[in-house]
C-alpha atoms as a PDB file:
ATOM      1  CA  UNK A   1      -0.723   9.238  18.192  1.00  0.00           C
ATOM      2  CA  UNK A   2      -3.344   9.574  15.418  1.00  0.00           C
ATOM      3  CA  UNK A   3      -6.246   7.338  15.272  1.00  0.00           C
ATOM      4  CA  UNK A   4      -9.175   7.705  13.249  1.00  0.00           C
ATOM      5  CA  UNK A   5     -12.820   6.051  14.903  1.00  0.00           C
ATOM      6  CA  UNK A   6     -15.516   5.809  12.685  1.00  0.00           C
ATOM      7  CA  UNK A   7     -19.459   5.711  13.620  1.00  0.00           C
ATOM      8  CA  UNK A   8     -22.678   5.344  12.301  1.00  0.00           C
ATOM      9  CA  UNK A   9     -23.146   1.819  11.487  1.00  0.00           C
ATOM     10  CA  UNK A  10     -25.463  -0.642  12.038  1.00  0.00           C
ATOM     11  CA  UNK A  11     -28.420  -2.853  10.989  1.00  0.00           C
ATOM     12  CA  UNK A  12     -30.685  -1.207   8.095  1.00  0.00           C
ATOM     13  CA  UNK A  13     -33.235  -3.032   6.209  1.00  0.00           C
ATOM     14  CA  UNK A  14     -33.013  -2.626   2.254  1.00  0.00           C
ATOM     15  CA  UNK A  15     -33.628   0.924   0.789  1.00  0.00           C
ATOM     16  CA  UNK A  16     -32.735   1.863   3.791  1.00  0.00           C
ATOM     17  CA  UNK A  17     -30.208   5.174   4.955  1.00  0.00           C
ATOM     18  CA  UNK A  18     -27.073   5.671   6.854  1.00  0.00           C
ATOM     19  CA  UNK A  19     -24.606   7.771   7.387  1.00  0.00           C
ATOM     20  CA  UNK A  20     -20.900   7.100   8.372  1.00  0.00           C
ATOM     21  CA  UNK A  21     -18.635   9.721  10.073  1.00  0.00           C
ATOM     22  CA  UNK A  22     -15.045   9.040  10.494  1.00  0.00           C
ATOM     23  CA  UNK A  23     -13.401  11.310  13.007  1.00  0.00           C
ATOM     24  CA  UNK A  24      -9.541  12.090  13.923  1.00  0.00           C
ATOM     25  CA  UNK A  25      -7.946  12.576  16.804  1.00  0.00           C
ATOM     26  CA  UNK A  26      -4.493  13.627  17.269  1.00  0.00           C
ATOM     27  CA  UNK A  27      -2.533  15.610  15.135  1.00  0.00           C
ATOM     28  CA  UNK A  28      -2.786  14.898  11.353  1.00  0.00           C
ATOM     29  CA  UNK A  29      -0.697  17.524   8.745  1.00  0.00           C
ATOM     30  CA  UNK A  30      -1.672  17.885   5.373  1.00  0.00           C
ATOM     31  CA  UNK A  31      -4.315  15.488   4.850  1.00  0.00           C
ATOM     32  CA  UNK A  32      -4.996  15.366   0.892  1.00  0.00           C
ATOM     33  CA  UNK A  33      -7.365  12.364   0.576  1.00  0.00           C
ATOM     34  CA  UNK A  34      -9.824  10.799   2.568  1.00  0.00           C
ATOM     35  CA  UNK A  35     -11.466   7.777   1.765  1.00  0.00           C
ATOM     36  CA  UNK A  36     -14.120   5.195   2.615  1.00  0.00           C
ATOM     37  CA  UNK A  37     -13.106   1.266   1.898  1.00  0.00           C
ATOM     38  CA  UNK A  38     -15.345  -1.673   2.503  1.00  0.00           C
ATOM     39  CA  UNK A  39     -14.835  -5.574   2.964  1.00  0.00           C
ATOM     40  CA  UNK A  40     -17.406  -7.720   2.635  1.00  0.00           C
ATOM     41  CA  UNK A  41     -16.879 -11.635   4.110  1.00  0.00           C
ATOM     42  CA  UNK A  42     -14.988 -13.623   2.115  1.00  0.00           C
ATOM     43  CA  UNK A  43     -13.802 -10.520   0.114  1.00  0.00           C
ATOM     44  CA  UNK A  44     -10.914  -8.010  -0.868  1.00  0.00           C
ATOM     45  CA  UNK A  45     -10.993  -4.729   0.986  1.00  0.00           C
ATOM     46  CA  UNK A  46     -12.444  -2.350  -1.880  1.00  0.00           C
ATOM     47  CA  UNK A  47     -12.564   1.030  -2.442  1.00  0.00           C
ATOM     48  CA  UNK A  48     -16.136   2.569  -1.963  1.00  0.00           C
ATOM     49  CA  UNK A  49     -15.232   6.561  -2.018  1.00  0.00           C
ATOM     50  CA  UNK A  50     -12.861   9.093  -1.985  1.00  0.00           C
ATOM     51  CA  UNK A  51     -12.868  12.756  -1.634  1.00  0.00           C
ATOM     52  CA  UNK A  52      -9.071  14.940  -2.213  1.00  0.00           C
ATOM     53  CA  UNK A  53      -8.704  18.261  -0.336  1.00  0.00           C
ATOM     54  CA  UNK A  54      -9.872  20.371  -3.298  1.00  0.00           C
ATOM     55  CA  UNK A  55     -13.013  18.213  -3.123  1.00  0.00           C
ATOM     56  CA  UNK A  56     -12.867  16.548  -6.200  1.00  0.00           C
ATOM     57  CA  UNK A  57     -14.645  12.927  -5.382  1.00  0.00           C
ATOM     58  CA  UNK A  58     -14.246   9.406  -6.878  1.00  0.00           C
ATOM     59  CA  UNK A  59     -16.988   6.199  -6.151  1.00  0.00           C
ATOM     60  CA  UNK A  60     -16.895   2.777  -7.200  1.00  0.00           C
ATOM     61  CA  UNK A  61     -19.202   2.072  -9.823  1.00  0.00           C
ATOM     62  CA  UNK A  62     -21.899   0.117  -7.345  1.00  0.00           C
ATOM     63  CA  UNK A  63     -22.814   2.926  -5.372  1.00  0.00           C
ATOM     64  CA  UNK A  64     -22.978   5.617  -7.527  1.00  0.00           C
ATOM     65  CA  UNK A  65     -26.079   7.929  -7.086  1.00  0.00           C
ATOM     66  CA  UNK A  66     -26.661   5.913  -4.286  1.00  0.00           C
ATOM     67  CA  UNK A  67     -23.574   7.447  -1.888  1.00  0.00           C
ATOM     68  CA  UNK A  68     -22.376  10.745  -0.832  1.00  0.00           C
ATOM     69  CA  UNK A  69     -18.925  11.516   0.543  1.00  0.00           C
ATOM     70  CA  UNK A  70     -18.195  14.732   2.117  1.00  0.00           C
ATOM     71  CA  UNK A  71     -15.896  16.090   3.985  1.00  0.00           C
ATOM     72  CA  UNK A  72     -15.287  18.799   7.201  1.00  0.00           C
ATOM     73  CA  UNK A  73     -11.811  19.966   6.933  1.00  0.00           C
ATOM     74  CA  UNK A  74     -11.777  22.121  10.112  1.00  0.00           C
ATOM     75  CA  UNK A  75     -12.767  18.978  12.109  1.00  0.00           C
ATOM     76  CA  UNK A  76     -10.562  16.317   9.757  1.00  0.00           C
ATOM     77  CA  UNK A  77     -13.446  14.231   9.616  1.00  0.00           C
ATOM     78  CA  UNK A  78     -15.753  12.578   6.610  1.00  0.00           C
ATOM     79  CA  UNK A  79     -18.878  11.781   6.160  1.00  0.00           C
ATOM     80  CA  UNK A  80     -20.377   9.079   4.113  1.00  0.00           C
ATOM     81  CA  UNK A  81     -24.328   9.125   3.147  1.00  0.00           C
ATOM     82  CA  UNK A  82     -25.673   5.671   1.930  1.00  0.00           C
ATOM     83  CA  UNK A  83     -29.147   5.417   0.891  1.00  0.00           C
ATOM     84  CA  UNK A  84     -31.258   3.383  -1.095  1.00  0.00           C
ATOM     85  CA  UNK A  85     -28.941   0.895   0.344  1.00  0.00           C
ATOM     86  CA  UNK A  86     -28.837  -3.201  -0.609  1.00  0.00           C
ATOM     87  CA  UNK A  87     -27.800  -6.072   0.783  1.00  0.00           C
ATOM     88  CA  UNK A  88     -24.872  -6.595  -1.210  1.00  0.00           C
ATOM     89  CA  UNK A  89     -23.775  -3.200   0.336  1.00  0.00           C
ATOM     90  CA  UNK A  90     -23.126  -5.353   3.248  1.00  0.00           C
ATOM     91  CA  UNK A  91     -19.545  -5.278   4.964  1.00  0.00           C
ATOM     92  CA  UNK A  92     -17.427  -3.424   7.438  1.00  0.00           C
ATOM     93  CA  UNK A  93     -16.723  -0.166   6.000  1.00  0.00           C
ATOM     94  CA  UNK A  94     -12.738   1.416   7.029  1.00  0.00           C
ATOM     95  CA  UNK A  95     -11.954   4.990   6.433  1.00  0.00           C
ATOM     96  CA  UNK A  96      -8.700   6.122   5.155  1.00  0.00           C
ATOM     97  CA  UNK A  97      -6.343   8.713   4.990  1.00  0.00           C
ATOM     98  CA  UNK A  98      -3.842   9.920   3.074  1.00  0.00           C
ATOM     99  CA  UNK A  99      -1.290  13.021   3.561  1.00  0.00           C
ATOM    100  CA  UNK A 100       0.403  14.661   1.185  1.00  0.00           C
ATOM    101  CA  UNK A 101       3.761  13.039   2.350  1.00  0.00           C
ATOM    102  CA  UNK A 102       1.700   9.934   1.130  1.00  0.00           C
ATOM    103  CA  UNK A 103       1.272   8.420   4.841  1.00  0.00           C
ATOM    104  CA  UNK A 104      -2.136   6.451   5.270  1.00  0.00           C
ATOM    105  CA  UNK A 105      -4.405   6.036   8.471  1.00  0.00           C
ATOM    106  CA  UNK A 106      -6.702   3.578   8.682  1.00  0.00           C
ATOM    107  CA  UNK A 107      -9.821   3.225  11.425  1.00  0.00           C
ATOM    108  CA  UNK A 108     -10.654   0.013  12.470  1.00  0.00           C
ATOM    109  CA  UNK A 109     -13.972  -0.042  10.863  1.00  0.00           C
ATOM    110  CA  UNK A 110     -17.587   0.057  11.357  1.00  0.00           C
ATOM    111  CA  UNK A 111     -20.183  -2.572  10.149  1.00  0.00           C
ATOM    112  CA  UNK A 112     -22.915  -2.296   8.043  1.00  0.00           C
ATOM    113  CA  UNK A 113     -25.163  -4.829   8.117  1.00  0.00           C
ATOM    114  CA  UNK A 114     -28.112  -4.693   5.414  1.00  0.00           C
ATOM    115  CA  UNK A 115     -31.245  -7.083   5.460  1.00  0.00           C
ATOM    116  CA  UNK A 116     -34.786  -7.585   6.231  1.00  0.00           C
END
């Protein structure tokens, strides 16, 4: 059984860094996207990231030059480095992915809390 855990969140005060790591276990074939997703209270789940397997990578417009995505193919897991980071960036933040066969994984998330 696949199941993705992800790590690295916490409390950060603003302009602070961190970095998220999203790890699989189990078997997972042909993974072509991975992906980092957020939901902040009261909000949809939106997408934050996303990197294919050629490593061409997407972000949503608030975090640009703000966040990195990466990923480690050998160890099916990806990275997400947040700096300069702002309240608003505030939520629990899901990673995703996606095989070519179009089947998605989700972890159960990690929060990110942001505040003085």
């Amino acid at each position: 059984q696949v199941q993705l855990v992800e790590s690295g969140g916490g409390l950060v005060q603003p302009g602070g860094s961190l970095r998220l790591s999203c790890a699989a276990s189990g078997s997972i074939l042909s993974i072509y996207s991975m992906a980092w997703y957020r939901q902040a209270p009261g909000k949809e789940r939106e997408l934050v990231a996303r990197i294919t397997n050629g490593g061409s990578t997407n972000y949503a417009d608030s975090v640009k030059g703000r966040f990195t995505i990466s990923r480690d193919n050998a160890k099916n897991t990806v990275y997400l480095q947040m700096n300069s980071l702002k309240p608003e960036d505030t939520a629990v933040y899901y990673c995703k992915y996606t095989t070519y066969g179009r089947t998605d994984y989700w972890g159960k998330g990690t929060l990110v809390t942001v505040s003085s």
